[in-house]
N, C-alpha and C. Protein backbone atom coordinates (compact mmCIF):
# COMPACT_ATOMS: atom_id res chain seq x y z
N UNK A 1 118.57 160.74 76.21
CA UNK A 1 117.53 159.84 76.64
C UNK A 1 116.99 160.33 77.97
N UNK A 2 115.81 160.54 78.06
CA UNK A 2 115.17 161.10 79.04
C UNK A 2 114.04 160.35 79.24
N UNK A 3 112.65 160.27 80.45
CA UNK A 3 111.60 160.18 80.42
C UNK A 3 110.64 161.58 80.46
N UNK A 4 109.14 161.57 80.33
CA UNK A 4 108.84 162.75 80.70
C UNK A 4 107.59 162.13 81.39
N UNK A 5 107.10 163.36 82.34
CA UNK A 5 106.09 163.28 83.02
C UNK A 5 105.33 163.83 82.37
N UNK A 6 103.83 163.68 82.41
CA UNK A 6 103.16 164.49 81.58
C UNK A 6 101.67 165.39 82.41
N UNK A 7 100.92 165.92 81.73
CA UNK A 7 99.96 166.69 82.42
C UNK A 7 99.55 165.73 83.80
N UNK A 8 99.23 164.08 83.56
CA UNK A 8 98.16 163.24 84.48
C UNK A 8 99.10 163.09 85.54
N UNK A 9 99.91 163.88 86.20
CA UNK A 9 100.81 163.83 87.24
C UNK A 9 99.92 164.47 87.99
N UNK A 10 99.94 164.08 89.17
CA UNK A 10 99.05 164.72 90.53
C UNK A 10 100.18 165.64 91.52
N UNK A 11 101.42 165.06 91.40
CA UNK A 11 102.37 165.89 92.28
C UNK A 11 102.66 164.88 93.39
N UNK A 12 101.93 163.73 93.53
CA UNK A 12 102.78 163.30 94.59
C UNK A 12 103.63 162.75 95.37
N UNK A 13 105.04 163.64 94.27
CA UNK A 13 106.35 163.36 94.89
C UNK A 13 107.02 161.92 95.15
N UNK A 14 106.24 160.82 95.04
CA UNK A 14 106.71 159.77 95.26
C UNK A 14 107.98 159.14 94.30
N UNK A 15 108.01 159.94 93.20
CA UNK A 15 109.20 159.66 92.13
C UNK A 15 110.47 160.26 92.67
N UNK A 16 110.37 161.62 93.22
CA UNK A 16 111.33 162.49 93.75
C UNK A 16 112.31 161.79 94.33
N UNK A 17 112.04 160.91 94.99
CA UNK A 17 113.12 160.62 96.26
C UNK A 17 113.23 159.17 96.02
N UNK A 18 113.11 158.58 94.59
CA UNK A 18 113.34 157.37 94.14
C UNK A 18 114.45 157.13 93.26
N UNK A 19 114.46 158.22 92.47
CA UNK A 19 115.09 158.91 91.28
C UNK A 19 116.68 158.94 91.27
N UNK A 20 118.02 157.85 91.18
CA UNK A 20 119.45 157.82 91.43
C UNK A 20 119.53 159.27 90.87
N UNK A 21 119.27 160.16 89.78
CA UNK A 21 120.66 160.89 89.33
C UNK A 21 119.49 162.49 89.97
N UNK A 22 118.45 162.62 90.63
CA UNK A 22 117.93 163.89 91.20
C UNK A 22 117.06 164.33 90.06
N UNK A 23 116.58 164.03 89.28
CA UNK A 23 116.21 164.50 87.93
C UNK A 23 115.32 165.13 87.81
N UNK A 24 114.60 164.61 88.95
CA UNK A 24 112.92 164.90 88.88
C UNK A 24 113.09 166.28 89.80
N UNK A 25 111.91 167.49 89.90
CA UNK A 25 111.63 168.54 90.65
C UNK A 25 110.23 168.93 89.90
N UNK A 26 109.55 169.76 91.28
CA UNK A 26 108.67 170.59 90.95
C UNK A 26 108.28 171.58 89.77
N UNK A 27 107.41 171.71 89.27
CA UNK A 27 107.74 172.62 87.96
C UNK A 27 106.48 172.98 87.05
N UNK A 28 106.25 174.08 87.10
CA UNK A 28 104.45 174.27 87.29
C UNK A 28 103.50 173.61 87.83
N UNK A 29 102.43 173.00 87.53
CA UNK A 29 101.19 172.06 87.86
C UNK A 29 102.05 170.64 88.17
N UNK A 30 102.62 170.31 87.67
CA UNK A 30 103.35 169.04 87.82
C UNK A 30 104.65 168.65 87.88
N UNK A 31 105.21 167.52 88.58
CA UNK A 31 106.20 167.23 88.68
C UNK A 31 107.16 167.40 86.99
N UNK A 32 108.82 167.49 86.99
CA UNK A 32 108.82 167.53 86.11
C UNK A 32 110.24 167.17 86.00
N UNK A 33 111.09 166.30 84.71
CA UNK A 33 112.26 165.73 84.64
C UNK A 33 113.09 166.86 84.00
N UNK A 34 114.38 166.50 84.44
CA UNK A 34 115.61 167.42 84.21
C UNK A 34 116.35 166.83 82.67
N UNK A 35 115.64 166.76 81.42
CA UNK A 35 116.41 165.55 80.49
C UNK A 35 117.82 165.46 80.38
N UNK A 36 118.41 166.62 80.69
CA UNK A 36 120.12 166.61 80.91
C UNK A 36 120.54 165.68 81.87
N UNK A 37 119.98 165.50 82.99
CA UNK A 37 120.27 164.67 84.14
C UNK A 37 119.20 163.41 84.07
N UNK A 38 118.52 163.21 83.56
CA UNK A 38 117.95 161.80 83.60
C UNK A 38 118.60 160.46 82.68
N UNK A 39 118.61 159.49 83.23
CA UNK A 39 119.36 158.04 82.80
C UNK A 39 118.65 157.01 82.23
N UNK A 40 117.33 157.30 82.54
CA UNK A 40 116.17 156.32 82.63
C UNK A 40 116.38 155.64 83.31
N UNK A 41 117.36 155.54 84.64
CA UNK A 41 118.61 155.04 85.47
C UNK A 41 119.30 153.62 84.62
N UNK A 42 119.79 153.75 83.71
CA UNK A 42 119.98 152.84 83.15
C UNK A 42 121.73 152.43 83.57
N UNK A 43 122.06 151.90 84.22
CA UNK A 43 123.79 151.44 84.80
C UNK A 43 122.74 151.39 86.21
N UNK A 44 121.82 151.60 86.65
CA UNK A 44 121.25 151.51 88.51
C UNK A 44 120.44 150.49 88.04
N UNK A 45 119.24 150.64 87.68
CA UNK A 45 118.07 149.77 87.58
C UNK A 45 117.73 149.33 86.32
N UNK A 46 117.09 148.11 86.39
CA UNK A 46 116.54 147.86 84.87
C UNK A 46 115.33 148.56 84.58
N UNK A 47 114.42 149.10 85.24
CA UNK A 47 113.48 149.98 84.92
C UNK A 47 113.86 151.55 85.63
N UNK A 48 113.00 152.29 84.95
CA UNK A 48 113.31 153.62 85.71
C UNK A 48 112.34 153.96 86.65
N UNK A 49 112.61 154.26 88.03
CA UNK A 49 112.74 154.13 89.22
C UNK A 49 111.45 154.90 89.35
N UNK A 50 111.39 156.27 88.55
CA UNK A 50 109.86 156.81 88.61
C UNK A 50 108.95 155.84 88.36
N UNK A 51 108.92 155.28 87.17
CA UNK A 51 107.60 155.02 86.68
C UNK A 51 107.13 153.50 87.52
N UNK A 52 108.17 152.86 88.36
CA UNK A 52 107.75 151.82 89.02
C UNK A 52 107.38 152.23 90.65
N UNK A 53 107.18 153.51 90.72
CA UNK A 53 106.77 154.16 91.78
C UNK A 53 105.88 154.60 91.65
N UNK A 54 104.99 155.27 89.98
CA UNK A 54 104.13 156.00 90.03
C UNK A 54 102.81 155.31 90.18
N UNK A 55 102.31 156.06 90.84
CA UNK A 55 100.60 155.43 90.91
C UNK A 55 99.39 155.61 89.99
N UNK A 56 99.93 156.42 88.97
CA UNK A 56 99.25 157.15 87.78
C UNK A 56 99.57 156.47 86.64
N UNK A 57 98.70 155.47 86.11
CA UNK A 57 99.03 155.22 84.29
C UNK A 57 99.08 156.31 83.51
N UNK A 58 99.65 156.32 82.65
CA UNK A 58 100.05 156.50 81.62
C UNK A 58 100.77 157.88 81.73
N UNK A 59 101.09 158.28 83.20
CA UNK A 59 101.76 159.56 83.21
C UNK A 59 103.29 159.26 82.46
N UNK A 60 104.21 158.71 82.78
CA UNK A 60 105.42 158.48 82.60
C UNK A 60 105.79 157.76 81.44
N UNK A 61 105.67 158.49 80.27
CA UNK A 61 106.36 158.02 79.24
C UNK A 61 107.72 158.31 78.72
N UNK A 62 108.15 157.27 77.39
CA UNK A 62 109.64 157.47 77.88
C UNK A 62 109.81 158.26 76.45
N UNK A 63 111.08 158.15 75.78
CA UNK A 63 111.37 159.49 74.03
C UNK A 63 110.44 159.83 73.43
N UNK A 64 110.13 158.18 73.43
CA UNK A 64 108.99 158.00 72.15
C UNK A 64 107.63 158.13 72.33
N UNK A 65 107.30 158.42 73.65
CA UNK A 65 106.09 158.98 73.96
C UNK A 65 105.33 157.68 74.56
N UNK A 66 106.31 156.65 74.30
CA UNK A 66 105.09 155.02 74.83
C UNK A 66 105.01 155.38 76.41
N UNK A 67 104.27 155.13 77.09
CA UNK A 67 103.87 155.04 78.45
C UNK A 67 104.38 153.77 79.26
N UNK A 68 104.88 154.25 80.68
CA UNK A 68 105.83 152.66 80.87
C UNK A 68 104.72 152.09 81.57
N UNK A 69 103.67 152.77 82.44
CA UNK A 69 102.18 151.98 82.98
C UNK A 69 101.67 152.58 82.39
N UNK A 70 100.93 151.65 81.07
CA UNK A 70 100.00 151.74 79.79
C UNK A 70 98.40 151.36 81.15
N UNK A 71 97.22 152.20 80.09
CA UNK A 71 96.03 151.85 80.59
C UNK A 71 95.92 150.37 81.33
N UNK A 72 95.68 150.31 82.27
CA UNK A 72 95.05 148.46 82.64
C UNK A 72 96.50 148.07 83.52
N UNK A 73 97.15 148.24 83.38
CA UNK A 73 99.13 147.81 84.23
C UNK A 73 99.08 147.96 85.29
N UNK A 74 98.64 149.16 86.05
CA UNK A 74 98.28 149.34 87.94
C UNK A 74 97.02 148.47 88.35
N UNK A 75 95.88 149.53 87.46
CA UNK A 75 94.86 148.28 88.17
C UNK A 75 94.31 146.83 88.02
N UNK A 76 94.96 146.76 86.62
CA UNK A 76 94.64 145.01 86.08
C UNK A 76 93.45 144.83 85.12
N UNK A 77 93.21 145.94 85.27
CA UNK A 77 91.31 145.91 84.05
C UNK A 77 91.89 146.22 82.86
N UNK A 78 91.51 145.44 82.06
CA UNK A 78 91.76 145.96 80.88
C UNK A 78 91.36 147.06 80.35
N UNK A 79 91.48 148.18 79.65
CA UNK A 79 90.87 149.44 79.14
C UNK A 79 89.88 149.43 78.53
N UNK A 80 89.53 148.18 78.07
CA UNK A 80 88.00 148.03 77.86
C UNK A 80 86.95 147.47 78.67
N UNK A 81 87.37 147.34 79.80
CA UNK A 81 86.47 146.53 80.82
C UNK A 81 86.39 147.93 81.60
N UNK A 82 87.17 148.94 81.95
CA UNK A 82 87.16 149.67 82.88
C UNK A 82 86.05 150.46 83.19
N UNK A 83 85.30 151.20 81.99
CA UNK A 83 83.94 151.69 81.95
C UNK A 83 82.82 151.05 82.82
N UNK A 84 82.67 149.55 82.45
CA UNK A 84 81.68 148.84 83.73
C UNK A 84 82.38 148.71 84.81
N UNK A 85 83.76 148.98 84.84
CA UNK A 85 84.32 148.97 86.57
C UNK A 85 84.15 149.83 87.12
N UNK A 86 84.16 150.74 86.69
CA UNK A 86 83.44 151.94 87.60
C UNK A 86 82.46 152.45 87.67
N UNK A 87 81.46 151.41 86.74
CA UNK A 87 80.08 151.62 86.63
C UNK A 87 79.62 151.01 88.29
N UNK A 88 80.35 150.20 87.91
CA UNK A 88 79.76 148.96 89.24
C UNK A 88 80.24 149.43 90.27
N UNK A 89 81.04 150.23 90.49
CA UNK A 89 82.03 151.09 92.12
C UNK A 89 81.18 151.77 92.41
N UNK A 90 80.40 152.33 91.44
CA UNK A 90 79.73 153.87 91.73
C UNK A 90 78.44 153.68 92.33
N UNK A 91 77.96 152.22 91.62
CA UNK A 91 76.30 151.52 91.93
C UNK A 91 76.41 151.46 93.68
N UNK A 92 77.85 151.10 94.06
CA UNK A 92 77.53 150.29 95.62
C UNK A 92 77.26 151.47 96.36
């Protein structure tokens, strides 16, 4: 049982030094998990420690590929509202 990071990782490290068992490191373009050493910290936390750190939806999914911040979870817009939300950011 592992999580993985995926391409929409920016790198910034904020999982690194959250992470109980070290799992996470650098590793081409993006951050990247050790699956031998990852827990999903499960005996530490009830969630895993990356993905309630990350600032990026849908980077951090877990076996099965589900995403633990799905579209809309950080910023609150739903994924179908988001198109006019940044229609309207861009207008001001």
């Amino acid at each position: 049982m592992a999580v993985e990071i995926v391409d929409l990782c920016v790198s910034c490290w904020a999982c690194v030094d959250v992470c109980p068992s070290e799992a996470i490191a650098k590793g081409g373009k993006h951050m990247q998990v050790n699956a031998k050493k990852c827990t999903e910290c499960e005996g530490d936390f009830a969630d895993p420690q990356c993905a309630s750190i990350c600032p990026i939806e849908n980077c951090i999914v877990d076996a099965g590929g589900l995403a633990f911040n799905p579209p809309g979870s950080l910023t609150g817009i739903p994924p179908e509202l988001l198109a006019e939300a940044m229609n309207e950011i861009q207008a001001r």
